[in-house]
N, C-alpha and C. Protein backbone atom coordinates (compact mmCIF):
# COMPACT_ATOMS: atom_id res chain seq x y z
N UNK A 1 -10.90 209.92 -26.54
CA UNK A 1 -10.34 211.02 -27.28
C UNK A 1 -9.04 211.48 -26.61
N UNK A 2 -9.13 212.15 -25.29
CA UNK A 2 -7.86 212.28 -24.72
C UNK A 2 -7.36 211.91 -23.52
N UNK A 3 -6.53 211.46 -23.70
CA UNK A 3 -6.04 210.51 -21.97
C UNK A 3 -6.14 211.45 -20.73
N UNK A 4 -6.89 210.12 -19.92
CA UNK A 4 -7.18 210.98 -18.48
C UNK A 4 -5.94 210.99 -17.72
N UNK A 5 -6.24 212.05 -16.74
CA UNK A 5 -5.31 212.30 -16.43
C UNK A 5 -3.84 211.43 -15.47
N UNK A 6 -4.91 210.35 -14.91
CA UNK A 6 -4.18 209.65 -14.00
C UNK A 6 -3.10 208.82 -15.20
N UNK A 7 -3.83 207.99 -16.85
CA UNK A 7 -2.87 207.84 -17.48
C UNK A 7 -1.35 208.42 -17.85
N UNK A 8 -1.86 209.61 -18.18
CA UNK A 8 -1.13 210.49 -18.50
C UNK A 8 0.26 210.70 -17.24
N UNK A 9 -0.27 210.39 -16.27
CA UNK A 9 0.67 210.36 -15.27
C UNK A 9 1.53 209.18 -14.98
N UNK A 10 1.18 207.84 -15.25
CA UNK A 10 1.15 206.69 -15.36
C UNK A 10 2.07 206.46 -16.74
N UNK A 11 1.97 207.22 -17.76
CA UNK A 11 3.10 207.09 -18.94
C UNK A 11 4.56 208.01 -18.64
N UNK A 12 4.03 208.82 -17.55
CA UNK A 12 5.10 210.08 -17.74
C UNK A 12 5.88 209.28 -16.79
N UNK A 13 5.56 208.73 -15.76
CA UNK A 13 5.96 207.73 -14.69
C UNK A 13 7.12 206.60 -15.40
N UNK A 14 6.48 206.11 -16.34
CA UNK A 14 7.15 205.49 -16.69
C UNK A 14 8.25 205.44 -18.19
N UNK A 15 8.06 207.27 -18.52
CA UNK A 15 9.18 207.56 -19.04
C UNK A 15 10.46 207.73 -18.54
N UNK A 16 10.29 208.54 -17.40
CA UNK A 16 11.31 209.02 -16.72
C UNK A 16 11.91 207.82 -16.03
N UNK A 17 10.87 206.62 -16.15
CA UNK A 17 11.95 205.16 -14.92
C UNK A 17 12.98 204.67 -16.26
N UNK A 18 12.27 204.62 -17.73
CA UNK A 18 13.06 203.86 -18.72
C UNK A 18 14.04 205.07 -18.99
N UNK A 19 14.01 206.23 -18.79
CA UNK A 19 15.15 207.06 -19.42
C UNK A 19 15.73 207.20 -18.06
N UNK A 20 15.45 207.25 -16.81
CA UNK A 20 16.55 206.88 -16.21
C UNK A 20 17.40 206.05 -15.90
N UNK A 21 16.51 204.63 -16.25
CA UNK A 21 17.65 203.57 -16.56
C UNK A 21 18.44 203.17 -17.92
N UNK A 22 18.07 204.18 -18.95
CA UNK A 22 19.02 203.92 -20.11
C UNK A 22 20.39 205.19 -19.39
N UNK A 23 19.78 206.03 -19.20
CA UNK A 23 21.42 207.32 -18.91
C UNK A 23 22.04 206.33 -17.65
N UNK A 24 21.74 205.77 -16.57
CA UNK A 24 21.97 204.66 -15.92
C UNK A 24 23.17 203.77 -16.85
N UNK A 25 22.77 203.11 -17.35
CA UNK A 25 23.67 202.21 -18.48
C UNK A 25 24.62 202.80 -19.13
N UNK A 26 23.79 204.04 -19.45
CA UNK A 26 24.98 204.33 -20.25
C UNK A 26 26.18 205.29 -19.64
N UNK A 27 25.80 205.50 -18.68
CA UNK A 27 26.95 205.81 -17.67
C UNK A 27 27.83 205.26 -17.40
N UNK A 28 27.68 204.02 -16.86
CA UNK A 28 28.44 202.96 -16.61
C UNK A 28 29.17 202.90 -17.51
N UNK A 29 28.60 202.13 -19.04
CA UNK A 29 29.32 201.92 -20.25
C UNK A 29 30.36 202.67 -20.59
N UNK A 30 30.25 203.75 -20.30
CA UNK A 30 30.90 204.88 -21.29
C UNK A 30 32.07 205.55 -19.95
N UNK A 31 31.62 205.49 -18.93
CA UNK A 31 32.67 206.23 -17.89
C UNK A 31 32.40 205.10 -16.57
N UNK A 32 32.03 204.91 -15.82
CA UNK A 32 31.73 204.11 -14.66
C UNK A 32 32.48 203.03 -14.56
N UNK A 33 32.65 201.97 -15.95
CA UNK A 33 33.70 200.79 -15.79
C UNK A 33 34.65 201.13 -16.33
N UNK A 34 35.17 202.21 -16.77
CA UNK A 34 36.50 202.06 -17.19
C UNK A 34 37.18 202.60 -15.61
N UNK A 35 36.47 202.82 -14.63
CA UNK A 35 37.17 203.32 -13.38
C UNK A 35 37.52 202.52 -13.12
N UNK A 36 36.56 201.21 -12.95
CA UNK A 36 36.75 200.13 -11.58
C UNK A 36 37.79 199.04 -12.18
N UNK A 37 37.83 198.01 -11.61
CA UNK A 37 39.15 197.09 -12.22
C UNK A 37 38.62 196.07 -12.86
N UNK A 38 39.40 195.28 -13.69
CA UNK A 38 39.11 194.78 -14.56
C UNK A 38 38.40 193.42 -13.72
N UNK A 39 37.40 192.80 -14.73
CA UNK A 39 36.20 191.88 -13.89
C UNK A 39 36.38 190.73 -14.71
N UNK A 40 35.86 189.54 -14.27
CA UNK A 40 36.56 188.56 -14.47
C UNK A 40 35.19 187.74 -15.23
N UNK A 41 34.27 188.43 -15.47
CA UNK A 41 32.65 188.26 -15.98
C UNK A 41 32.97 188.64 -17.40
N UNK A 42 32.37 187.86 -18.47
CA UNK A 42 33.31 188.03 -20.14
C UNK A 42 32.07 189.59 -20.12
N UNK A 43 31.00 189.73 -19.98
CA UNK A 43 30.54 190.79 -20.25
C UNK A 43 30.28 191.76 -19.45
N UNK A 44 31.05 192.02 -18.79
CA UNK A 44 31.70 193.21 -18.04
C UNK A 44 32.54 193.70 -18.45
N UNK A 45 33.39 192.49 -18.34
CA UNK A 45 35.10 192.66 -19.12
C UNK A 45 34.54 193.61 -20.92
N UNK A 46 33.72 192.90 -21.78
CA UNK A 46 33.56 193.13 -22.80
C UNK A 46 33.56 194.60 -23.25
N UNK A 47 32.58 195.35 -21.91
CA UNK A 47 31.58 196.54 -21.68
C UNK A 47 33.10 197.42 -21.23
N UNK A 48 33.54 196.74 -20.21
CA UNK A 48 35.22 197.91 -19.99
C UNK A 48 36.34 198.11 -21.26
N UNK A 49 36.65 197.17 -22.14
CA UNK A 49 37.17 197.36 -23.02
C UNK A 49 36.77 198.24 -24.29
N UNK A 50 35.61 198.56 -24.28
CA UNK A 50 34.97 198.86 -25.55
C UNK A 50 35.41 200.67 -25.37
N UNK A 51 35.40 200.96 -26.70
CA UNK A 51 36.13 202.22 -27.02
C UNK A 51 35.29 202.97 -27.65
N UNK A 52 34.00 202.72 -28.03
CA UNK A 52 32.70 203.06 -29.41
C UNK A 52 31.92 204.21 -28.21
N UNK A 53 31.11 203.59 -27.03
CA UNK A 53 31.16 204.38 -26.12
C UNK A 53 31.56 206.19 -25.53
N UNK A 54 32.57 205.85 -25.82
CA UNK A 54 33.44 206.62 -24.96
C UNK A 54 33.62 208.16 -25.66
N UNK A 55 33.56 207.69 -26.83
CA UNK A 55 33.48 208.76 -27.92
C UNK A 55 32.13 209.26 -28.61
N UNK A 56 31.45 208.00 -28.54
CA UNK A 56 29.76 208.42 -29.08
C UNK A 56 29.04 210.12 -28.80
N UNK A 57 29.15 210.23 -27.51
CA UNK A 57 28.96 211.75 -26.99
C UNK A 57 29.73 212.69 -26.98
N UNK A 58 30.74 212.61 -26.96
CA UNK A 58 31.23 213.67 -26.91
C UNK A 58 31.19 213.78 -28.98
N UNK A 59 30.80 213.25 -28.86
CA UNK A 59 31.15 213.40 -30.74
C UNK A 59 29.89 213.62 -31.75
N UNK A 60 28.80 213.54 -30.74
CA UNK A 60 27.28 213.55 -31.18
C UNK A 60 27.18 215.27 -30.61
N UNK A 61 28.04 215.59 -29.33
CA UNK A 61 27.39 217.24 -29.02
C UNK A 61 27.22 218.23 -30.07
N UNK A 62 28.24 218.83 -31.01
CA UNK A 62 28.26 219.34 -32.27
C UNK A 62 26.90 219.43 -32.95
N UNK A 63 26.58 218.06 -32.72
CA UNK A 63 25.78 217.88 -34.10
C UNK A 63 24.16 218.14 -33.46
N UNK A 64 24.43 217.88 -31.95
CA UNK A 64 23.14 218.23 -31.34
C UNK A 64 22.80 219.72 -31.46
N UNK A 65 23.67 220.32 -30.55
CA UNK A 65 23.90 221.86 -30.85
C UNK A 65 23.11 222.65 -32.06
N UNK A 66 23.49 221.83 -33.46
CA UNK A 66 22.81 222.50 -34.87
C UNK A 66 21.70 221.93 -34.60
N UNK A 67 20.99 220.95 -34.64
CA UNK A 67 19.67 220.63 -34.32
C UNK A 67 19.23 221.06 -33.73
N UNK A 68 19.24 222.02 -32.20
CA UNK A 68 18.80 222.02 -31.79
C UNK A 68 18.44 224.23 -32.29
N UNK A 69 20.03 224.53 -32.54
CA UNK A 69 19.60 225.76 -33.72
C UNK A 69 18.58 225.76 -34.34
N UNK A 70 19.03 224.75 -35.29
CA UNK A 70 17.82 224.73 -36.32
C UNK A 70 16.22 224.68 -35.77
N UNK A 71 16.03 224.21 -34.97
CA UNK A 71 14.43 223.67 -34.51
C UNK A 71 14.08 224.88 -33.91
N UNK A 72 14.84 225.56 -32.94
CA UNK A 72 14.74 226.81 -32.43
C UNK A 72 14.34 227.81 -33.83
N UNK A 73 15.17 227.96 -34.95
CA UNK A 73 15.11 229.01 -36.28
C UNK A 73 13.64 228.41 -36.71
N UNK A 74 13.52 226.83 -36.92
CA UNK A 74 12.26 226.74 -37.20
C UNK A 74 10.80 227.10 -36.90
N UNK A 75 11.01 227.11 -35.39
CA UNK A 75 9.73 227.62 -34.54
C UNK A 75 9.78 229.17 -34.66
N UNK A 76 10.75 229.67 -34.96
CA UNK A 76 10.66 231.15 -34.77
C UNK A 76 10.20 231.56 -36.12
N UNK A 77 10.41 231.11 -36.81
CA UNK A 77 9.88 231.17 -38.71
C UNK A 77 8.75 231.12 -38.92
N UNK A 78 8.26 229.65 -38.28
CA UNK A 78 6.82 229.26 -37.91
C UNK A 78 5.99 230.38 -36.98
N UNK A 79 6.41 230.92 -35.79
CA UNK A 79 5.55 231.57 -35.25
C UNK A 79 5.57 232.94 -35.99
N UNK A 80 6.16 233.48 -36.54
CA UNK A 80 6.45 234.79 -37.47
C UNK A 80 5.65 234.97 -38.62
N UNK A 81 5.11 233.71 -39.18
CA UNK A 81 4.24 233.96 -40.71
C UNK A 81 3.76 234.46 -40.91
């Protein structure tokens, strides 16, 4: 019925390793190689040139911001009935 507890610790364990290695990546991607110099590896090179990156976040904050309004207005609606 509900996960014991050591699971439960054992998934949380291994949320925080996969979401720290995606913000990991995407660090790099997006700010980290455009520092260093250009690499002579086609997919490195590929990953420093790319421009999609670079803008993805800063261009997604906006839109997080209202979502995250909204969910806030929602719960408060919800707990108010």
């Amino acid at each position: 019925m509900f996960a014991s507890s050591k699971e439960s610790v054992f998934w949380g364990w291994i949320f925080l390793v996969f979401g720290s290695v995606f913000l990991l990546g995407f660090l790099y991607a997006a700010i980290i190689s455009k520092l260093l110099p250009t690499s002579e590896n086609v997919i490195i090179s590929a990953i420093q040139n790319d421009r999609y990156y670079c803008f993805l976040v800063p261009l997604t904050l906006p839109i997080l911001l209202v979502a995250v309004y909204f969910h806030w207005l929602s719960m408060k609606l919800f707990k108010h009935a």
